[in-house]
PDB file of N, CA and C in Angstrom:
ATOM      1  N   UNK A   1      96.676 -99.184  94.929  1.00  0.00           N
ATOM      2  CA  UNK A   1      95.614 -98.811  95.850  1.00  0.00           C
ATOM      3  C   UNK A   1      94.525 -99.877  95.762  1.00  0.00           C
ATOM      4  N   UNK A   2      93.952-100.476  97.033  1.00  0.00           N
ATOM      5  CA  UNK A   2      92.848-101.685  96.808  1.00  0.00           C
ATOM      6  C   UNK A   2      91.362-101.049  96.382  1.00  0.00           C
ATOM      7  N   UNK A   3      90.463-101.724  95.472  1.00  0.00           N
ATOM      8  CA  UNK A   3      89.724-101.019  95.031  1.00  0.00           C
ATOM      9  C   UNK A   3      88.727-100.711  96.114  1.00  0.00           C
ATOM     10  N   UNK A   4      88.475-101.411  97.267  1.00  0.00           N
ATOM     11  CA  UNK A   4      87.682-100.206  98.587  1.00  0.00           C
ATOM     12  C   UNK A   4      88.188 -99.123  99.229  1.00  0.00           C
ATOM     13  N   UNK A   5      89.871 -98.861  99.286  1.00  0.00           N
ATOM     14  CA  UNK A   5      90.658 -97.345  99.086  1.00  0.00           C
ATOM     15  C   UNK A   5      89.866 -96.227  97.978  1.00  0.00           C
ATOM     16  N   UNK A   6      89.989 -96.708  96.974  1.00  0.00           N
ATOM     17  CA  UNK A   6      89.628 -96.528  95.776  1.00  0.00           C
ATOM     18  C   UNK A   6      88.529 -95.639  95.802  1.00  0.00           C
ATOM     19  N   UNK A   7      87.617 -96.634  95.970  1.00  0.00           N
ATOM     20  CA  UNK A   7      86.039 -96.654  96.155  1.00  0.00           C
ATOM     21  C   UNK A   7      85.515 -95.289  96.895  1.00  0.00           C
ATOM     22  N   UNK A   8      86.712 -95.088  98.432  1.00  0.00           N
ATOM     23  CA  UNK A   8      86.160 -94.394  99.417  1.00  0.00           C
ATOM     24  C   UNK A   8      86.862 -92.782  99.507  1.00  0.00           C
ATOM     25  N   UNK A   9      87.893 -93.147  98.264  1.00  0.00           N
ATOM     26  CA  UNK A   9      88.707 -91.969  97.911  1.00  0.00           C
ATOM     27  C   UNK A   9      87.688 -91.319  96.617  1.00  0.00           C
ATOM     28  N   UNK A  10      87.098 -91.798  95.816  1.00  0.00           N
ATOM     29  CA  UNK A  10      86.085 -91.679  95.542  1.00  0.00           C
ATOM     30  C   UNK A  10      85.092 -90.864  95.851  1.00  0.00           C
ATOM     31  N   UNK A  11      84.196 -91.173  96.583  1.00  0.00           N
ATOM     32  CA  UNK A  11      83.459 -90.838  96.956  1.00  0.00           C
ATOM     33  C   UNK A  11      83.589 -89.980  98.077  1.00  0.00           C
ATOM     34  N   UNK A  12      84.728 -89.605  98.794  1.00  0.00           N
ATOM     35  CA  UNK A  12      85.071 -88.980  99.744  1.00  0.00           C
ATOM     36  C   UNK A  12      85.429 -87.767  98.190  1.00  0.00           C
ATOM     37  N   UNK A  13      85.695 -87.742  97.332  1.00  0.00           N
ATOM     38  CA  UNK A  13      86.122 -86.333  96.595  1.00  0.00           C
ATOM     39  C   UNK A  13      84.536 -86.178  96.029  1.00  0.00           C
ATOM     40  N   UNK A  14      84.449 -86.737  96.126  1.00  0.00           N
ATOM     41  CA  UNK A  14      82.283 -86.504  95.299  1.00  0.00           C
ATOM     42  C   UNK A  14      82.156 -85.577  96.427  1.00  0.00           C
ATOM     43  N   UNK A  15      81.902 -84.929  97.929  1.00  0.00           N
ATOM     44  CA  UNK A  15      81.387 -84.478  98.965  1.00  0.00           C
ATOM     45  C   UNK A  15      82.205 -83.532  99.099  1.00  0.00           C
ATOM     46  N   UNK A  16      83.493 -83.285  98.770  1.00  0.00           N
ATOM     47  CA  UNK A  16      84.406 -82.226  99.533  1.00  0.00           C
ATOM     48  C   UNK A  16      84.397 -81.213  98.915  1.00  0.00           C
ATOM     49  N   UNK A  17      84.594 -80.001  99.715  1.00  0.00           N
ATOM     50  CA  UNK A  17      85.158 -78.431  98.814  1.00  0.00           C
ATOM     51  C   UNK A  17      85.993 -78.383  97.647  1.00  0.00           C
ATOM     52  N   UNK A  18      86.189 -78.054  96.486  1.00  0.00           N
ATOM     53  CA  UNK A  18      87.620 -78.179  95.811  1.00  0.00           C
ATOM     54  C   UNK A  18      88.752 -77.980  96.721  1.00  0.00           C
ATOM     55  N   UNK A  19      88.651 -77.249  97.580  1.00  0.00           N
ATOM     56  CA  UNK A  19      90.262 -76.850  98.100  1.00  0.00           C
ATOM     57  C   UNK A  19      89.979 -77.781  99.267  1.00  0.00           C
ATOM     58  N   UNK A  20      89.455 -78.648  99.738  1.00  0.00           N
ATOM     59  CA  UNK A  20      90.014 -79.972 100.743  1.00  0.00           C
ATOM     60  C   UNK A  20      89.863 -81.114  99.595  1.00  0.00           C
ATOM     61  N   UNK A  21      89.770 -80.830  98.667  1.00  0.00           N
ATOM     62  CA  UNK A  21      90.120 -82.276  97.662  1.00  0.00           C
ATOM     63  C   UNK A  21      91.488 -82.043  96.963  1.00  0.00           C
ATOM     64  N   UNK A  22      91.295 -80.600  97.019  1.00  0.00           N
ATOM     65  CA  UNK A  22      93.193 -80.362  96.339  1.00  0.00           C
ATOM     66  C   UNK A  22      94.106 -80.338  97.912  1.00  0.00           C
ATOM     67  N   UNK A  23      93.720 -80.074  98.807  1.00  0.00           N
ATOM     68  CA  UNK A  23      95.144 -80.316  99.999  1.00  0.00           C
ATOM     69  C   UNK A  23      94.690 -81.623 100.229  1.00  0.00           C
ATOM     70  N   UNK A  24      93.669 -82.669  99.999  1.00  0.00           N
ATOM     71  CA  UNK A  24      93.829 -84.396  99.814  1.00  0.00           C
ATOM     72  C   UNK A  24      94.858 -84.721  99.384  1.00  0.00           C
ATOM     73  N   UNK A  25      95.376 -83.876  98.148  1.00  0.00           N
ATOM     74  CA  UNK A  25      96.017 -84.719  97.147  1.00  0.00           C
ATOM     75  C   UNK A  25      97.690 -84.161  97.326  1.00  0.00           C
ATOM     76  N   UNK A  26      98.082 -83.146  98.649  1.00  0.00           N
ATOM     77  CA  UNK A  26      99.716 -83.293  98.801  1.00  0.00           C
ATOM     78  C   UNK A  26      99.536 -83.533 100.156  1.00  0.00           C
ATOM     79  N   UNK A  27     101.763 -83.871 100.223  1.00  0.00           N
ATOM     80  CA  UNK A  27     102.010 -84.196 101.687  1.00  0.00           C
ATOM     81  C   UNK A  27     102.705 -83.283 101.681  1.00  0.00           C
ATOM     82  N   UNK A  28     103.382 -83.208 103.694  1.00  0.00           N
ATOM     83  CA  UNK A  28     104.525 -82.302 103.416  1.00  0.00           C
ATOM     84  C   UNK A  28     104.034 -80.975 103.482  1.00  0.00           C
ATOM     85  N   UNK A  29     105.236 -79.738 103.870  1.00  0.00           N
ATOM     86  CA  UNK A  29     104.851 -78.828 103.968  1.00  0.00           C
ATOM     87  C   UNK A  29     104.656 -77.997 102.830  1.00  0.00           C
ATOM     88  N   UNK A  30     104.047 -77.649 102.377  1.00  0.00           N
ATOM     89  CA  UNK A  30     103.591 -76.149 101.048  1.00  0.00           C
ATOM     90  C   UNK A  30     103.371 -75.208 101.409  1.00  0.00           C
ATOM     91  N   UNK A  31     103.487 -74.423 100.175  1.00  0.00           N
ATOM     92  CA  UNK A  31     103.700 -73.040 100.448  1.00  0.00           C
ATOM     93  C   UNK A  31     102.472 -72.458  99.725  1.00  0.00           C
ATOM     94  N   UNK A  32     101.701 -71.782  99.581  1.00  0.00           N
ATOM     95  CA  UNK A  32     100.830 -71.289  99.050  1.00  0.00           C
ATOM     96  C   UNK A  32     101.056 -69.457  98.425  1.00  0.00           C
ATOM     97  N   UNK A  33     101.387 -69.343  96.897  1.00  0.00           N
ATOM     98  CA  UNK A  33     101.709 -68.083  96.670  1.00  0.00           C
ATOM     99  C   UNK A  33     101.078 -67.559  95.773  1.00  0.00           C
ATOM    100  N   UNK A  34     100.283 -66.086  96.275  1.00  0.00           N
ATOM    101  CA  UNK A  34      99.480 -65.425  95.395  1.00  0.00           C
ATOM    102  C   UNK A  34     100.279 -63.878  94.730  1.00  0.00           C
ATOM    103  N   UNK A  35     101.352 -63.920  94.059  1.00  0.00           N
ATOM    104  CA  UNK A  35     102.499 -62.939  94.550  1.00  0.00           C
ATOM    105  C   UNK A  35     102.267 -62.299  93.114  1.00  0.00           C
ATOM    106  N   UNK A  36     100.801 -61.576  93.086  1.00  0.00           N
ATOM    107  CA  UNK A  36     100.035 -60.927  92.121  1.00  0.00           C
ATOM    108  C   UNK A  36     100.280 -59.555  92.873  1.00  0.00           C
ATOM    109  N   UNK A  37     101.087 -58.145  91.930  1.00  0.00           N
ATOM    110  CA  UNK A  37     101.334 -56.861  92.151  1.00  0.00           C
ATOM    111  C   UNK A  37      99.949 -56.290  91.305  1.00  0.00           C
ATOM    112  N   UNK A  38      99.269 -55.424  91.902  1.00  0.00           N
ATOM    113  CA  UNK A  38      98.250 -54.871  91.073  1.00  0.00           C
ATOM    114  C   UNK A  38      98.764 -53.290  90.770  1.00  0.00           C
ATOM    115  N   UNK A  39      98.289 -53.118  89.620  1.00  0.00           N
ATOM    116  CA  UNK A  39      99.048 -51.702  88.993  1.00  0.00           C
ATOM    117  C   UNK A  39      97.889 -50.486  88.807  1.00  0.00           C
ATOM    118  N   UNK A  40      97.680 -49.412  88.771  1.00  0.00           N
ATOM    119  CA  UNK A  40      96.661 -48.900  88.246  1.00  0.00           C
ATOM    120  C   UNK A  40      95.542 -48.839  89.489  1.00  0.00           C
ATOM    121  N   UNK A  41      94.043 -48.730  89.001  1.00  0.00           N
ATOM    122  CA  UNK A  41      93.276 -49.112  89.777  1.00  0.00           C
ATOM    123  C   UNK A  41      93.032 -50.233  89.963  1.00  0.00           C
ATOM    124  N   UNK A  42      92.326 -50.461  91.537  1.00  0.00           N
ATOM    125  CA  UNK A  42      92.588 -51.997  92.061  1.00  0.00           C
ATOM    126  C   UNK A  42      90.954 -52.260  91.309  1.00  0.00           C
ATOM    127  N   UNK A  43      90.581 -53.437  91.487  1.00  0.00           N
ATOM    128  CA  UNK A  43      89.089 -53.686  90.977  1.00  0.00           C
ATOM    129  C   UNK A  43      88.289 -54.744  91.633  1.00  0.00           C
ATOM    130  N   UNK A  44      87.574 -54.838  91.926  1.00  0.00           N
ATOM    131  CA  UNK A  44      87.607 -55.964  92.932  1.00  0.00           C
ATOM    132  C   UNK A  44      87.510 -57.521  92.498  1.00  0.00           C
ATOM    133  N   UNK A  45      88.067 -57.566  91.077  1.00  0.00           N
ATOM    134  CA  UNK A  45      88.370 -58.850  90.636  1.00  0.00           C
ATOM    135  C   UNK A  45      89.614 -59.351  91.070  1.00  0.00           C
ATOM    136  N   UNK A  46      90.414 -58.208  91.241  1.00  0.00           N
ATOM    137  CA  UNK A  46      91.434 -58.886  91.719  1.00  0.00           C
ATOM    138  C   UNK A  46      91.823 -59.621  93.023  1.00  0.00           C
ATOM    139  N   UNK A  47      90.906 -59.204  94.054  1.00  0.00           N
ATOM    140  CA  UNK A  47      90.816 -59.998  94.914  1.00  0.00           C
ATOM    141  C   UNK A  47      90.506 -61.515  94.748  1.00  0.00           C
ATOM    142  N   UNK A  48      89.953 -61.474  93.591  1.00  0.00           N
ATOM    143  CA  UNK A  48      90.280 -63.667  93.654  1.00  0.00           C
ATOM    144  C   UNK A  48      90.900 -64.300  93.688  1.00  0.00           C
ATOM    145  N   UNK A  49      91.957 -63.724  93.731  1.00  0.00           N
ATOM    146  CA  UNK A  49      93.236 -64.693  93.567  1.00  0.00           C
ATOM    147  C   UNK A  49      93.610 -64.698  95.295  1.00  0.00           C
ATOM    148  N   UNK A  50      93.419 -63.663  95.848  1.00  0.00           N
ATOM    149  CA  UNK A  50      93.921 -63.662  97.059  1.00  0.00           C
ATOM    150  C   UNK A  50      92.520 -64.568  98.183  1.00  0.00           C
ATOM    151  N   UNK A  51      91.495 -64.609  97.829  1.00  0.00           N
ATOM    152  CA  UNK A  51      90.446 -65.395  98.554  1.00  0.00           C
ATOM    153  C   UNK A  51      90.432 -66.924  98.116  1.00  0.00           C
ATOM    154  N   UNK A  52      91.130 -67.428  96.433  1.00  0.00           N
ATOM    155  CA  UNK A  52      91.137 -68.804  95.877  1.00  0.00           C
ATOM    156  C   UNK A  52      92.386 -69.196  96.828  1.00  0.00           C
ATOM    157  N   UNK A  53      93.587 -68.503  96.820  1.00  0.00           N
ATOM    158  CA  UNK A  53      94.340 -68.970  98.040  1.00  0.00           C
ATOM    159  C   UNK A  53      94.406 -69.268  98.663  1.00  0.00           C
ATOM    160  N   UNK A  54      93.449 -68.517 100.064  1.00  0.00           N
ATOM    161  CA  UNK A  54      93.441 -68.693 101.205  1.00  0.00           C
ATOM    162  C   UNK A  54      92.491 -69.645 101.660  1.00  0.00           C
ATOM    163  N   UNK A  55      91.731 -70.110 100.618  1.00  0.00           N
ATOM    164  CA  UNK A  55      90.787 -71.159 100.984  1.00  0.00           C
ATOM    165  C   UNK A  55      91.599 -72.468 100.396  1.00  0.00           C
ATOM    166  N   UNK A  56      92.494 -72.222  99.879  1.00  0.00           N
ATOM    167  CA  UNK A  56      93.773 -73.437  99.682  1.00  0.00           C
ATOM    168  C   UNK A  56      94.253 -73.492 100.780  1.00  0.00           C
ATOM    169  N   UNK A  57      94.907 -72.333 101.236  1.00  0.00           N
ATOM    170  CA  UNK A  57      95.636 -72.288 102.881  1.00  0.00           C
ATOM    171  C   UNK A  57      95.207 -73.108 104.043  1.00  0.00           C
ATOM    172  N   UNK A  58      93.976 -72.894 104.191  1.00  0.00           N
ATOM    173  CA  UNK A  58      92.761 -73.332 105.227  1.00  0.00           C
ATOM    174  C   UNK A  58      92.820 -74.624 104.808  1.00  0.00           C
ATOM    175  N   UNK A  59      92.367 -75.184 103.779  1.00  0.00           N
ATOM    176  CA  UNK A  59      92.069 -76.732 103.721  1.00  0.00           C
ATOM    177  C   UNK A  59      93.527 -77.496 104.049  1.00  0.00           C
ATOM    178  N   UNK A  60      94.452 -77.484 103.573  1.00  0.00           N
ATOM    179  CA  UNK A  60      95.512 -77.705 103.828  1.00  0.00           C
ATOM    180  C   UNK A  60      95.994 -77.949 105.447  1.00  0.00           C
ATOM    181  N   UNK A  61      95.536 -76.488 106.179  1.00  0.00           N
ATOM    182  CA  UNK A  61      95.746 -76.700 107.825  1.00  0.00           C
ATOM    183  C   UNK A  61      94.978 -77.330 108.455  1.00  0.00           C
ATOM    184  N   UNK A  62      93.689 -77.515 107.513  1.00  0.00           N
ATOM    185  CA  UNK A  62      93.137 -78.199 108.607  1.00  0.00           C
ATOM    186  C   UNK A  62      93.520 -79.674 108.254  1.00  0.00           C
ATOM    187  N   UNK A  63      93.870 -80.060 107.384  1.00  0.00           N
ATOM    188  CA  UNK A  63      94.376 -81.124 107.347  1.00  0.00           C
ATOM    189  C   UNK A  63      95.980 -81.821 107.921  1.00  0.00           C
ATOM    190  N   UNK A  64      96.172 -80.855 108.743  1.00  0.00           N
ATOM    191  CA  UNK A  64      97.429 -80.755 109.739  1.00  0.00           C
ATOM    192  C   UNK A  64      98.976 -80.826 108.982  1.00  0.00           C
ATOM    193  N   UNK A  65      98.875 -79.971 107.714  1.00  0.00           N
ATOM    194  CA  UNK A  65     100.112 -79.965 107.740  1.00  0.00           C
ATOM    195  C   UNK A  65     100.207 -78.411 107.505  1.00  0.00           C
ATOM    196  N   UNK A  66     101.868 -78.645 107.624  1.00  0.00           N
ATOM    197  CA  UNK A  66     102.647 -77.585 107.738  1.00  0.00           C
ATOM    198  C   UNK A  66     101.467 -76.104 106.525  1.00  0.00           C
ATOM    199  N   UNK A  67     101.296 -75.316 106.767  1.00  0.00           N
ATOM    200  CA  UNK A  67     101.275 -74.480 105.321  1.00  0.00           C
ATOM    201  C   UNK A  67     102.044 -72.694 105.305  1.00  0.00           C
ATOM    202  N   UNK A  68     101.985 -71.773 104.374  1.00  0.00           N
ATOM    203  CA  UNK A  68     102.331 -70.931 104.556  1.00  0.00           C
ATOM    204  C   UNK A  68     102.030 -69.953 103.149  1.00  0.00           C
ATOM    205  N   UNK A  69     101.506 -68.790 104.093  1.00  0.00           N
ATOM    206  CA  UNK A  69     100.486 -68.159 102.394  1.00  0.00           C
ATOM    207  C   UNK A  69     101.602 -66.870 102.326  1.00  0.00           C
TER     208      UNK A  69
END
């Protein structure tokens, strides 16, 4: 990679959301799986896993590839 790639890959991850700096970093289509069964009473912690996802999902599409949650 030339070091003004570098530089601008850089600093382009200094500014971004975590989840458009993590769908930066694949190609190709992914799958995104939160395939957490909750037992008992629900709590509303457990919903993080299903909102850390979907904001994986989103960055990913908007970065035009394939995805699927």
């Amino acid at each position: 990679m030339a070091a003004s790639a570098r530089a601008e890959r850089q600093a382009e991850s200094q500014t971004l959301f975590w989840a458009d700096e993590l769908a930066a970093s694949v190609v190709g289509p992914q799958v995104v799986n939160d395939s957490k069964t909750p037992s008992g009473t629900v709590h509303v912690g457990s919903l993080r896993g299903v909102v850390l996802h979907d904001a994986i999902r989103r960055a990913v599409a908007e970065r035009g590839l394939p995805v699927e949650f």
